[in-house]
PDB file of N, CA and C in Angstrom:
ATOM      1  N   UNK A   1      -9.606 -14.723  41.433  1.00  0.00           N
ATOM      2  CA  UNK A   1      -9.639 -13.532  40.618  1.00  0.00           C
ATOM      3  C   UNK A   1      -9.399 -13.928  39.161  1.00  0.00           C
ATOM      4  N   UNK A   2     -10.116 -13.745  38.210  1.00  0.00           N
ATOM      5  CA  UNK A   2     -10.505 -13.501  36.728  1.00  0.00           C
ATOM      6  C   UNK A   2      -9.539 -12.934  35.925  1.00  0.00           C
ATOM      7  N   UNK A   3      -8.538 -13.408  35.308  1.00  0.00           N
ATOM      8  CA  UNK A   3      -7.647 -12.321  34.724  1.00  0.00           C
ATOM      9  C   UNK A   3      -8.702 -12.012  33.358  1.00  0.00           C
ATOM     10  N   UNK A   4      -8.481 -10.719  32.828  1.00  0.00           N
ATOM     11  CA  UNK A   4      -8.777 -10.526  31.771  1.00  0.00           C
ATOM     12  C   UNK A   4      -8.667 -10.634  30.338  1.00  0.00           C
ATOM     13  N   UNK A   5      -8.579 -10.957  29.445  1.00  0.00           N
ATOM     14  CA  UNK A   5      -7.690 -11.318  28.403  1.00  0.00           C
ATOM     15  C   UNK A   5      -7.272  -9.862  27.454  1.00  0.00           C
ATOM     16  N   UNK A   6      -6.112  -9.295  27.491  1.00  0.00           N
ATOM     17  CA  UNK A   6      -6.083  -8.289  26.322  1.00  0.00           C
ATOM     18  C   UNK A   6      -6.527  -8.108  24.950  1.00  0.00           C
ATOM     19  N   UNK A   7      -7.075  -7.251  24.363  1.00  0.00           N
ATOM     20  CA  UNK A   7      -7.062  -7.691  23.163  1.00  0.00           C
ATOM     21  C   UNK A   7      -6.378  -6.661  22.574  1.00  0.00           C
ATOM     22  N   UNK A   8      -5.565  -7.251  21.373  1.00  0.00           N
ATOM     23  CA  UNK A   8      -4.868  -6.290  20.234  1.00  0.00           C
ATOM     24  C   UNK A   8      -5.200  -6.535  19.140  1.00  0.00           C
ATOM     25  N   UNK A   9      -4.743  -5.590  18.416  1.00  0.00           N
ATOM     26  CA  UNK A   9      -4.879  -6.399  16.784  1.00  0.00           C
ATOM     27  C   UNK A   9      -3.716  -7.042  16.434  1.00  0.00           C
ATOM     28  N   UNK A  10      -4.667  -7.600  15.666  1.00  0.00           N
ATOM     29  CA  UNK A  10      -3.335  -9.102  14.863  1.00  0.00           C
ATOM     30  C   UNK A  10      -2.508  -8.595  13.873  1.00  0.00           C
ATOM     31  N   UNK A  11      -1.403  -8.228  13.744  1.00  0.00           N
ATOM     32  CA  UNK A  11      -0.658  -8.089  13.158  1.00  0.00           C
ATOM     33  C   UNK A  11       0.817  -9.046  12.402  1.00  0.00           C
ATOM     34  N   UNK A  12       0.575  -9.257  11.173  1.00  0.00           N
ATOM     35  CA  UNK A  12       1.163  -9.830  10.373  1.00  0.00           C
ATOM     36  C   UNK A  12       2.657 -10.217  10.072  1.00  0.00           C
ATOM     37  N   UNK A  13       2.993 -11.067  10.422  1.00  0.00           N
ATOM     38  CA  UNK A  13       4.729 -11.026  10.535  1.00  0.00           C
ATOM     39  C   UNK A  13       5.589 -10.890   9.560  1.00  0.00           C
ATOM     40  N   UNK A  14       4.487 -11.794   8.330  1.00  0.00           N
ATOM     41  CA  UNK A  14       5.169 -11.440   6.938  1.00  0.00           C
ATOM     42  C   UNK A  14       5.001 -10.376   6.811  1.00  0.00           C
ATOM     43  N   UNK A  15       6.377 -10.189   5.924  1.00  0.00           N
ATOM     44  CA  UNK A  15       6.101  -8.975   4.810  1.00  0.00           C
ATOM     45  C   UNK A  15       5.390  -9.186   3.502  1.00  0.00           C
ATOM     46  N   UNK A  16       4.962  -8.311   3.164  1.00  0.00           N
ATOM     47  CA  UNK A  16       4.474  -8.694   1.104  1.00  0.00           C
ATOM     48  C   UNK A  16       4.628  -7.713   0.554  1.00  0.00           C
ATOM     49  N   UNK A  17       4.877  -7.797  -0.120  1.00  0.00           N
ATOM     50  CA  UNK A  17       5.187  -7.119  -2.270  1.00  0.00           C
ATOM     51  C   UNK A  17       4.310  -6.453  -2.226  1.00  0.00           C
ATOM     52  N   UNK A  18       3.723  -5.447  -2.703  1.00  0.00           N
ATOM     53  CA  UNK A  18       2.467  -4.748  -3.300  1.00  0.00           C
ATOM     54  C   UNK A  18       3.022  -4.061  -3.991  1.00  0.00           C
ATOM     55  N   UNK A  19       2.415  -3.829  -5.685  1.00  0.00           N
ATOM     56  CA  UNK A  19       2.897  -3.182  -6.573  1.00  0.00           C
ATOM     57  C   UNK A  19       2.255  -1.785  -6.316  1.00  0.00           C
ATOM     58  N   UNK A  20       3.354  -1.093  -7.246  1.00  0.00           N
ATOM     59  CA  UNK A  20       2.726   0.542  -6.727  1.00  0.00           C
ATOM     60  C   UNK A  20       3.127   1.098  -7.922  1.00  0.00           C
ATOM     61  N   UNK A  21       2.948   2.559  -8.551  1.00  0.00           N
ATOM     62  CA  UNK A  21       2.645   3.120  -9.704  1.00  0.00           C
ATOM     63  C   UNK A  21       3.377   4.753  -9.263  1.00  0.00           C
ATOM     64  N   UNK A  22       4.529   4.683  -9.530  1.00  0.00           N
ATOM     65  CA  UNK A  22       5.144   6.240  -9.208  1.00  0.00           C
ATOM     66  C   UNK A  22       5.193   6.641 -10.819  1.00  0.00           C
ATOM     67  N   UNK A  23       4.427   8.230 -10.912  1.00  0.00           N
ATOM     68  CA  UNK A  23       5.002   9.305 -12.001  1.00  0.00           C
ATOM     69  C   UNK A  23       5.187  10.584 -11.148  1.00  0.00           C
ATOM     70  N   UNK A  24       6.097  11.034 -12.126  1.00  0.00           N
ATOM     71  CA  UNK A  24       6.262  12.778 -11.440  1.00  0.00           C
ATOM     72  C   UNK A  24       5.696  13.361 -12.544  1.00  0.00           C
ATOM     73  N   UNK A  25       4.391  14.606 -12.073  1.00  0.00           N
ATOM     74  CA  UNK A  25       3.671  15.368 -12.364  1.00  0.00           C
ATOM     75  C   UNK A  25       4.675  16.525 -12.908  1.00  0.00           C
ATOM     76  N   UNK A  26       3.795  17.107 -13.590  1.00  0.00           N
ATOM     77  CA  UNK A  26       4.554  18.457 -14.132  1.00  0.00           C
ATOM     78  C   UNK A  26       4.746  19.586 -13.240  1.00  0.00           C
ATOM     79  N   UNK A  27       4.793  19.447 -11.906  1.00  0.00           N
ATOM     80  CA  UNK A  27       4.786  20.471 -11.288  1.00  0.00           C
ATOM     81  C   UNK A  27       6.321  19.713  -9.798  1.00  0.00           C
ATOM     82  N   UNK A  28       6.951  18.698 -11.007  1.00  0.00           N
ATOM     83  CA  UNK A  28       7.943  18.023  -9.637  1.00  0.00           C
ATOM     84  C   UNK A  28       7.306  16.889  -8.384  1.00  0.00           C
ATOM     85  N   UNK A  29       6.454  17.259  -8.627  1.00  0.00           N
ATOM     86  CA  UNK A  29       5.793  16.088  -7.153  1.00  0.00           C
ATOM     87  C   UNK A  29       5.597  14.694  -8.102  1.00  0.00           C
ATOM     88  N   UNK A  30       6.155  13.874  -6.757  1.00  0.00           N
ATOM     89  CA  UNK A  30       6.119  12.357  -7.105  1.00  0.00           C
ATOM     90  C   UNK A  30       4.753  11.980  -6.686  1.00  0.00           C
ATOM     91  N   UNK A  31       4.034  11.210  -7.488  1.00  0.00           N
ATOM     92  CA  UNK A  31       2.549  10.509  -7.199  1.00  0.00           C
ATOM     93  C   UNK A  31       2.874   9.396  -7.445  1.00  0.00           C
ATOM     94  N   UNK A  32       2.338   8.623  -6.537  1.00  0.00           N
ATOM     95  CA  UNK A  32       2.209   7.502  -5.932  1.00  0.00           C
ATOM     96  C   UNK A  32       0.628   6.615  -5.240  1.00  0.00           C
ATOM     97  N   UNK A  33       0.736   4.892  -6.192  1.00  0.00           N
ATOM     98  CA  UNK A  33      -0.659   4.780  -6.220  1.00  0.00           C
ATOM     99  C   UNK A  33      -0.380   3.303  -5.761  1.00  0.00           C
ATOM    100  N   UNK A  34      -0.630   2.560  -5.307  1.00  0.00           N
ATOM    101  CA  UNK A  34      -0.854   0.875  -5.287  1.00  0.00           C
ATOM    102  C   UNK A  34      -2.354   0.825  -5.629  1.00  0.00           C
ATOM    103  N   UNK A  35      -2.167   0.333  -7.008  1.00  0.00           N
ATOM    104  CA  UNK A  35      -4.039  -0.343  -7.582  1.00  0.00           C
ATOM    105  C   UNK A  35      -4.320  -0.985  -7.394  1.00  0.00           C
ATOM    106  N   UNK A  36      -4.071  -1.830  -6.098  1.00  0.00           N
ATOM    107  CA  UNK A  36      -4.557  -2.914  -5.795  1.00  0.00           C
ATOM    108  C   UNK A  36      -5.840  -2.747  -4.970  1.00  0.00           C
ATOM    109  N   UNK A  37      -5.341  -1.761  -3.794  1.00  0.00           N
ATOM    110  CA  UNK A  37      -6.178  -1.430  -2.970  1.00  0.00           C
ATOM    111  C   UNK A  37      -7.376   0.082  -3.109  1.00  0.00           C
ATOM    112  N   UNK A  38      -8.311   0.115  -3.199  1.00  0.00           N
ATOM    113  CA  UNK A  38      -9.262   1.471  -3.277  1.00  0.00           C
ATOM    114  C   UNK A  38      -8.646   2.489  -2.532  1.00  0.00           C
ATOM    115  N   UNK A  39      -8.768   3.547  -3.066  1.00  0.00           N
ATOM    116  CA  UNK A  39      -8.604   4.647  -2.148  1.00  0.00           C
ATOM    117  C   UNK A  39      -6.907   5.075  -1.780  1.00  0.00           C
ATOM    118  N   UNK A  40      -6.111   4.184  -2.548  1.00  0.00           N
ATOM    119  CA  UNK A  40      -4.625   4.086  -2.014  1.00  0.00           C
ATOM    120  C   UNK A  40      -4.016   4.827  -2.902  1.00  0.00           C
ATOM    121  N   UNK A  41      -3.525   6.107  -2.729  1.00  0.00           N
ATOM    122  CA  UNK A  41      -2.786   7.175  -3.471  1.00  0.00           C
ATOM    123  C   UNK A  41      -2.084   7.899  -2.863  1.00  0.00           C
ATOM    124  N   UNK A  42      -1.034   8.827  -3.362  1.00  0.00           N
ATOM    125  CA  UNK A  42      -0.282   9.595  -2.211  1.00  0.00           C
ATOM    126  C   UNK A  42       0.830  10.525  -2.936  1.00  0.00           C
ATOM    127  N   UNK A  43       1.544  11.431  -2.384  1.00  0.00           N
ATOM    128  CA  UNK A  43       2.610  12.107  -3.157  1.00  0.00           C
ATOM    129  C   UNK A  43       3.295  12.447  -2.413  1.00  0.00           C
ATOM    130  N   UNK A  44       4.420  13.233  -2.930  1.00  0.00           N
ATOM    131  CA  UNK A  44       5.606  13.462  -2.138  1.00  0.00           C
ATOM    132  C   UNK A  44       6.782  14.275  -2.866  1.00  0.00           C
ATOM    133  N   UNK A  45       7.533  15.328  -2.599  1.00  0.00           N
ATOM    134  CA  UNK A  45       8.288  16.293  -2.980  1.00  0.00           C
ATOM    135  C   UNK A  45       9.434  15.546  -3.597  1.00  0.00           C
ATOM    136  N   UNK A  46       9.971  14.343  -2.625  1.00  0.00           N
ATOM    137  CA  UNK A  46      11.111  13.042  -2.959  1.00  0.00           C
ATOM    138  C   UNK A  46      10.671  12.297  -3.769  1.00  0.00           C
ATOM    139  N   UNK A  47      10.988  10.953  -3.756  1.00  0.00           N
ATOM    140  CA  UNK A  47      10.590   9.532  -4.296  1.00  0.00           C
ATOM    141  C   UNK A  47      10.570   9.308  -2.603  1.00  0.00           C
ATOM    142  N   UNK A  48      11.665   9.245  -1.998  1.00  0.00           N
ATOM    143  CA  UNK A  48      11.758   9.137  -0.735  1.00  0.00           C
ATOM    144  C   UNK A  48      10.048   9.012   0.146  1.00  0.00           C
ATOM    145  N   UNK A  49       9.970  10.642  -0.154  1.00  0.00           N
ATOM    146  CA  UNK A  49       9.201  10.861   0.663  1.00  0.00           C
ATOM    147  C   UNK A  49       7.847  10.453   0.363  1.00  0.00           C
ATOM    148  N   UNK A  50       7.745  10.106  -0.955  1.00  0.00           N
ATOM    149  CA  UNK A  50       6.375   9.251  -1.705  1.00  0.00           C
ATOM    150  C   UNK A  50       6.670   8.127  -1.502  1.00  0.00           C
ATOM    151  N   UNK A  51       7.514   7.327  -1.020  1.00  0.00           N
ATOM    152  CA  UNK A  51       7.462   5.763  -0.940  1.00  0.00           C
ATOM    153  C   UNK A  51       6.790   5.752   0.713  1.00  0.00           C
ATOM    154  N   UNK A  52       7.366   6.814   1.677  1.00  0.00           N
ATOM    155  CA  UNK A  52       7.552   6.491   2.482  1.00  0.00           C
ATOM    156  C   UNK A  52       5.232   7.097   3.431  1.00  0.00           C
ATOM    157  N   UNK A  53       5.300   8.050   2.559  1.00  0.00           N
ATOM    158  CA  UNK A  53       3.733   8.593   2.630  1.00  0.00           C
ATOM    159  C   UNK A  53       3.014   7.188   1.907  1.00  0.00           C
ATOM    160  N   UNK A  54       3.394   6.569   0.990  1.00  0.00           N
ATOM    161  CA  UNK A  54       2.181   5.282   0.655  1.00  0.00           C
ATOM    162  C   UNK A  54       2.209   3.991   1.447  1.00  0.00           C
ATOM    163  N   UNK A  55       3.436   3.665   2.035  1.00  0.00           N
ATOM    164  CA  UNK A  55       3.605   2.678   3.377  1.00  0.00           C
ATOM    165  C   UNK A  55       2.620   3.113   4.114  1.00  0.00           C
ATOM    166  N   UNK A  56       2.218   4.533   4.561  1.00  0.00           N
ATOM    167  CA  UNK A  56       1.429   4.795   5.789  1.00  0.00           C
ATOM    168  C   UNK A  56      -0.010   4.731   5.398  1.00  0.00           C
ATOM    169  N   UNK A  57      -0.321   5.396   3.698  1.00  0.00           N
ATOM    170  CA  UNK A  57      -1.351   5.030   3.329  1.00  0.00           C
ATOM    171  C   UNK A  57      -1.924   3.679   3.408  1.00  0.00           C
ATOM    172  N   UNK A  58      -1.294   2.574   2.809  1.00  0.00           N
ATOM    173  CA  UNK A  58      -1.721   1.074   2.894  1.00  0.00           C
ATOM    174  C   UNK A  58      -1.862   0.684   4.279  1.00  0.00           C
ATOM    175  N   UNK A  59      -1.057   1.064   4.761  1.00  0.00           N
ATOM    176  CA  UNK A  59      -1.824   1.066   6.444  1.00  0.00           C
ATOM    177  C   UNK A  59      -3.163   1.689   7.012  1.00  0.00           C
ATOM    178  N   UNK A  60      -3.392   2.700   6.356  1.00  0.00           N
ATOM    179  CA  UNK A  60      -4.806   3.425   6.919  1.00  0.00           C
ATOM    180  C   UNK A  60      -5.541   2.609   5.822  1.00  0.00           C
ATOM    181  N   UNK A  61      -5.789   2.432   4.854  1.00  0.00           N
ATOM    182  CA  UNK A  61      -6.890   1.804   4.161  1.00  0.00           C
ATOM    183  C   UNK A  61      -7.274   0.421   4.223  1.00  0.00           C
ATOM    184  N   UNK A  62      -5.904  -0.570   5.109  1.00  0.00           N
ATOM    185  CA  UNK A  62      -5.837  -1.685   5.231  1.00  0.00           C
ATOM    186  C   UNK A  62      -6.980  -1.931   6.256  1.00  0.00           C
ATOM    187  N   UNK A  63      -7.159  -1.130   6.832  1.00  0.00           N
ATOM    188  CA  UNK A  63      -8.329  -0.952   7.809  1.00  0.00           C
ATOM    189  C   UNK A  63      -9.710  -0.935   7.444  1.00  0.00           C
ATOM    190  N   UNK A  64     -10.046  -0.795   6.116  1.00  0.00           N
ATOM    191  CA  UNK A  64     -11.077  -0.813   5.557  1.00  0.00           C
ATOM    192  C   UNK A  64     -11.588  -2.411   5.329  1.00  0.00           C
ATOM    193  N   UNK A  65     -12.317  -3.238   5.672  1.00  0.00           N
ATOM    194  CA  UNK A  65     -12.880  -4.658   5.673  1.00  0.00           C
ATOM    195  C   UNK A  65     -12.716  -4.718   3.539  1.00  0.00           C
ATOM    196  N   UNK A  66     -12.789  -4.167   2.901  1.00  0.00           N
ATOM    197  CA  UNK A  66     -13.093  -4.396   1.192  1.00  0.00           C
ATOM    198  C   UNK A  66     -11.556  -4.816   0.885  1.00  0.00           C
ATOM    199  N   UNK A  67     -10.369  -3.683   1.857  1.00  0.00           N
ATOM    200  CA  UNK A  67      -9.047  -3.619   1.377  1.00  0.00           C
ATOM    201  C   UNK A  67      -8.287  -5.189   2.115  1.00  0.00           C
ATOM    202  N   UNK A  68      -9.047  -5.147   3.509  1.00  0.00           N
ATOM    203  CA  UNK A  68      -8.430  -6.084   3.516  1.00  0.00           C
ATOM    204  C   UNK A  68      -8.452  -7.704   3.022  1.00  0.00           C
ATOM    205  N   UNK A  69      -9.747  -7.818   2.438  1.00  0.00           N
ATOM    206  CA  UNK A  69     -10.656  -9.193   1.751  1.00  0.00           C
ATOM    207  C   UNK A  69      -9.695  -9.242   0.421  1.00  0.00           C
ATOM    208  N   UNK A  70      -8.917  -7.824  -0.252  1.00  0.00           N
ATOM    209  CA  UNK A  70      -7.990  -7.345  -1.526  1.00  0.00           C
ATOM    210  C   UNK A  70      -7.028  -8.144  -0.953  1.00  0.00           C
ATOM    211  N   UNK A  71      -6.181  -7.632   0.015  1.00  0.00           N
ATOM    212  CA  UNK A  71      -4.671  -7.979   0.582  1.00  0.00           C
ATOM    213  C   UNK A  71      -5.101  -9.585   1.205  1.00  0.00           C
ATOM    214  N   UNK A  72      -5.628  -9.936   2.022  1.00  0.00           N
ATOM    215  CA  UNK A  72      -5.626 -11.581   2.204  1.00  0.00           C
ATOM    216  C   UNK A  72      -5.970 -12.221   0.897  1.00  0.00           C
ATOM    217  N   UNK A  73      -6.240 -11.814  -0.447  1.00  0.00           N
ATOM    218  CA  UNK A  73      -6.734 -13.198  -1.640  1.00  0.00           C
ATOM    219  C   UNK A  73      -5.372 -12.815  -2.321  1.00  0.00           C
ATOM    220  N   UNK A  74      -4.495 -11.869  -2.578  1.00  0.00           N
ATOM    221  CA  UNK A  74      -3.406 -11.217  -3.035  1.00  0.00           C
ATOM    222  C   UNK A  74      -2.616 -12.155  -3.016  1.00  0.00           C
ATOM    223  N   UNK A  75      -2.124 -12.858  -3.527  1.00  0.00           N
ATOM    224  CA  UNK A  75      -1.007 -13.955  -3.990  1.00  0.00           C
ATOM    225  C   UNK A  75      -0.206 -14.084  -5.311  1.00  0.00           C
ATOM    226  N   UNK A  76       0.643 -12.938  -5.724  1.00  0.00           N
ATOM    227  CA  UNK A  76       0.788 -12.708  -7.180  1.00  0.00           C
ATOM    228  C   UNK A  76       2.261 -13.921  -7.152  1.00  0.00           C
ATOM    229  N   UNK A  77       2.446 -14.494  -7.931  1.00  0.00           N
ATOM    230  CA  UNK A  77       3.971 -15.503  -8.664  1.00  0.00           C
ATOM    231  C   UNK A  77       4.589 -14.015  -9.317  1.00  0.00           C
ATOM    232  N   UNK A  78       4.493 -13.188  -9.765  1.00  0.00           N
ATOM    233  CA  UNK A  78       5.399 -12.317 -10.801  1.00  0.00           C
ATOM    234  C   UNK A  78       4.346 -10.905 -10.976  1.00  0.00           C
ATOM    235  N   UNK A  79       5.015  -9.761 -10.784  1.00  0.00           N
ATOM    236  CA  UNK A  79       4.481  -8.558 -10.908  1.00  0.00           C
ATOM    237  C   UNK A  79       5.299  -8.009 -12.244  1.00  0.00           C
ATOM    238  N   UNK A  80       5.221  -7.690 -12.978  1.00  0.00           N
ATOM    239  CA  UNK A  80       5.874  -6.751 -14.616  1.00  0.00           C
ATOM    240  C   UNK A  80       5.109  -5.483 -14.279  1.00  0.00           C
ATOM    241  N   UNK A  81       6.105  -4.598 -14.731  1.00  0.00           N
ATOM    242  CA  UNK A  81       5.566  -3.504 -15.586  1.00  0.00           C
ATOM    243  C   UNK A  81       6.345  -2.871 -16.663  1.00  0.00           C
ATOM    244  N   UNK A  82       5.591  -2.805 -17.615  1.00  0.00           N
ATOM    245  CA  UNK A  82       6.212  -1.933 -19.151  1.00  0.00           C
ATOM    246  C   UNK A  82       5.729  -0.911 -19.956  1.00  0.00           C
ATOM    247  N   UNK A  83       6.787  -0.406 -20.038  1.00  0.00           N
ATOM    248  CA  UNK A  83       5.910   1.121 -20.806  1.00  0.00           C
ATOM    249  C   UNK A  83       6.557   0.974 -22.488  1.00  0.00           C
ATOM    250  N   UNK A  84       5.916   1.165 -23.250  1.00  0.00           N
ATOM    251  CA  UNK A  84       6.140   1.519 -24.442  1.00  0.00           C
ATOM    252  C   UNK A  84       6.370   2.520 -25.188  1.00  0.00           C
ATOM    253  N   UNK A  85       6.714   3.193 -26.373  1.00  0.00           N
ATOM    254  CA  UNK A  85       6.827   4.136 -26.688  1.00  0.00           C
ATOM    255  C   UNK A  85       6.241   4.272 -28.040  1.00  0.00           C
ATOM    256  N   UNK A  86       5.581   4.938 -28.493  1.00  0.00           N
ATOM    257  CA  UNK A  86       4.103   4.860 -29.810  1.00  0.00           C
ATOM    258  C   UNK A  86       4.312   6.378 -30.455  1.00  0.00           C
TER     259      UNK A  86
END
């Protein structure tokens, strides 16, 4: 008898960094973006609850073959961000 082989998806043991882009809109809601990946945006009433809605986003778009060709070449040494005032 033949066993079958399962298949799953491969899932990644590391963790990684991905930069992300929180402002609060004039109406209180936190927006939330990682520009790394297309299509990856999200909001949330908290910060909480916007960190925790764009984790699930990068998961659904990671699924996209473009996002994930983004996230496997993704190798940043140092992420900055600065805002100025003009």
């Amino acid at each position: 008898m033949k066993k079958r082989a399962l298949h799953t998806k491969r899932h990644s043991s590391a963790s990684r960094s991905l930069p992300v882009i929180i402002e609060r809109d004039e109406g209180g809601m936190y927006v939330v973006e990682c520009p790394l990946l297309s299509g990856c945006y999200t909001q949330g009433k908290t910060l909480d609850e916007a960190l925790r809605n764009i984790q699930e986003v990068i998961t659904l778009v990671c699924e996209e073959k473009e996002n994930r060709a983004v996230l496997r070449d993704y190798l940043p040494r140092e992420i900055s961000f600065h805002t100025i005032t003009i």
